[in-house]
Protein backbone atom coordinates (compact mmCIF):
# COMPACT_ATOMS: atom_id res chain seq x y z
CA UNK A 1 86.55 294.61 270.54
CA UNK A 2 88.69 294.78 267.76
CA UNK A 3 86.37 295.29 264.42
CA UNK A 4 89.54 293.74 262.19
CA UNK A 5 88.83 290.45 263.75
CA UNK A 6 85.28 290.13 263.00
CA UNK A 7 86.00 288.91 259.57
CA UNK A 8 83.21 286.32 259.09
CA UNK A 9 79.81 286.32 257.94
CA UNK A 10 77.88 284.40 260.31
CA UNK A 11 74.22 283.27 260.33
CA UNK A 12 72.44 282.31 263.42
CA UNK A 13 69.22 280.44 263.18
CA UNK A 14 66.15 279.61 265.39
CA UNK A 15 65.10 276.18 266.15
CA UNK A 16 61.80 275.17 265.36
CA UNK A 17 60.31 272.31 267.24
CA UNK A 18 57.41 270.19 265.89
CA UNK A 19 55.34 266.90 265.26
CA UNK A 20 55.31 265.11 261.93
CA UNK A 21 51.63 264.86 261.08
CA UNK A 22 51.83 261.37 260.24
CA UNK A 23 53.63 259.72 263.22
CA UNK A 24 53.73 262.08 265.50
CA UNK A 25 58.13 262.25 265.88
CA UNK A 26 59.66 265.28 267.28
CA UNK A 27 60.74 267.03 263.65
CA UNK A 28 63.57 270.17 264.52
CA UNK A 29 63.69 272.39 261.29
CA UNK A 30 65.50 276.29 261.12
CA UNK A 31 63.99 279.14 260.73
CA UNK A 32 66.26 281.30 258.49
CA UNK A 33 63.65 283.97 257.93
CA UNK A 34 64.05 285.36 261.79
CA UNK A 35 67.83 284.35 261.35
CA UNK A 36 70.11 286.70 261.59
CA UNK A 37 73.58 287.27 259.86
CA UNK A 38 76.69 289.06 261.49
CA UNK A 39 80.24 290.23 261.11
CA UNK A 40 81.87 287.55 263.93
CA UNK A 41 84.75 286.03 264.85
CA UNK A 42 84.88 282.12 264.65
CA UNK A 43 88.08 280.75 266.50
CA UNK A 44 88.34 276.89 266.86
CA UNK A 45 89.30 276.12 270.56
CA UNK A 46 90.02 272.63 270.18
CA UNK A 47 89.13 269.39 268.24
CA UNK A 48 89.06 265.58 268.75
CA UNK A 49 88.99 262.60 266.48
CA UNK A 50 86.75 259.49 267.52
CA UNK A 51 85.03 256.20 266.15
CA UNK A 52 81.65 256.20 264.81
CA UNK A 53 79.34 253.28 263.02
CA UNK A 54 83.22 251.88 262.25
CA UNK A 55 84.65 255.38 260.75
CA UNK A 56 86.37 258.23 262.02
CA UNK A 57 84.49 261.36 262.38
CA UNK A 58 86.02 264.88 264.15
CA UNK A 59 84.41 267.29 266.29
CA UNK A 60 85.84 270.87 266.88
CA UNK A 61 84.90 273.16 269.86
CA UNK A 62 84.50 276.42 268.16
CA UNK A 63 83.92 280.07 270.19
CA UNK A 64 81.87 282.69 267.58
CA UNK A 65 82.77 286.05 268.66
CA UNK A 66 80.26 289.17 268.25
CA UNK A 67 79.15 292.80 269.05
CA UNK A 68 76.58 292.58 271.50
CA UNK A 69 72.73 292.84 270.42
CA UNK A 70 69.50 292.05 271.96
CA UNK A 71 68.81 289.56 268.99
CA UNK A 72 71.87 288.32 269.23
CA UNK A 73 71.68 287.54 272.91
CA UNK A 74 68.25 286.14 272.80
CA UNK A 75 70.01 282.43 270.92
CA UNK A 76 69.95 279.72 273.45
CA UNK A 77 71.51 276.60 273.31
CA UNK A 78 68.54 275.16 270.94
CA UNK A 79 70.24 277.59 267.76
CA UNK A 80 72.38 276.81 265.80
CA UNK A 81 75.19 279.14 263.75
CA UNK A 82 75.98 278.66 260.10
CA UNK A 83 79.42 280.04 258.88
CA UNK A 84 81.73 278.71 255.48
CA UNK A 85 79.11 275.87 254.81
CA UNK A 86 79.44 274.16 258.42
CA UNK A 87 76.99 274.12 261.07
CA UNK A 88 78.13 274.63 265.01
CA UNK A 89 75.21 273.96 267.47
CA UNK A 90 75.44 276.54 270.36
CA UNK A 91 76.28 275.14 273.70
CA UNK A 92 76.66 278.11 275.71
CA UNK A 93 76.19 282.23 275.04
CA UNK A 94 78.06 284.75 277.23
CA UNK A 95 77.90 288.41 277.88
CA UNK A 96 81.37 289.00 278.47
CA UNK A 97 81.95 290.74 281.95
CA UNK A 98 78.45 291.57 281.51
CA UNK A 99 79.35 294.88 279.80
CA UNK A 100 76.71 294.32 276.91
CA UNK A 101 79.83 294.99 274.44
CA UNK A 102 80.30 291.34 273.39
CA UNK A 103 78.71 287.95 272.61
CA UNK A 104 80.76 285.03 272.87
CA UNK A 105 79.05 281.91 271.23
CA UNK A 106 80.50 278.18 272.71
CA UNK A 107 79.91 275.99 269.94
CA UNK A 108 80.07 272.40 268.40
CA UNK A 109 80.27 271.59 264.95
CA UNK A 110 81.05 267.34 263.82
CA UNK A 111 81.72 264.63 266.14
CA UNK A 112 78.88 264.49 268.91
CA UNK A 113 77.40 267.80 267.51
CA UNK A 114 73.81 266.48 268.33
């Protein structure tokens, strides 16, 4: 892995599932405590434009490139990274060819982001 390309600072967060003590909702919050923040590589893969509540909103499929950790690999699908102000939820994390040299982070930040 190229350590030129792993230009941005990154934060990954935790999910934190609970009730609301009044009504008993789901509530989803982030731990940012037992985040943590990394050198990456954030490469947009592709992006789409679509109606919502009568406006346009945009989604981008983003992939967050890393060195491989143990913390790092332990983010599921529930996390969430935070890089430039904007927030991609992680679909998908890969060991690439299994090596334990690199962390490849499918993500989507806008536009059906939920």
């Amino acid at each position: 892995m190229n350590a030129g390309a792993l230009r941005h600072r990154v934060t990954f967060q935790r999910a934190v599932d609970s009730q609301d003590a009044d009504i008993g909702e789901p509530v989803r919050s982030w731990d940012e405590a037992n985040g943590v923040t990394v050198y990456a590589a954030v490469e947009p893969i592709r992006g789409q434009e679509g109606e919502v509540a009568g406006g346009v909103e945009s989604s981008i499929d983003t992939r967050i490139r890393a060195r491989f950790s143990p913390t790092l690999q332990a983010f599921t699908p529930k996390d969430r990274a935070v890089w430039d102000g904007r927030y991609y939820n992680v679909i998908e994390v890969r060991d690439i060819e299994t090596r334990a040299r690199e962390l490849h982070f499918y993500c989507r930040s806008g536009l059906n982001a939920g």
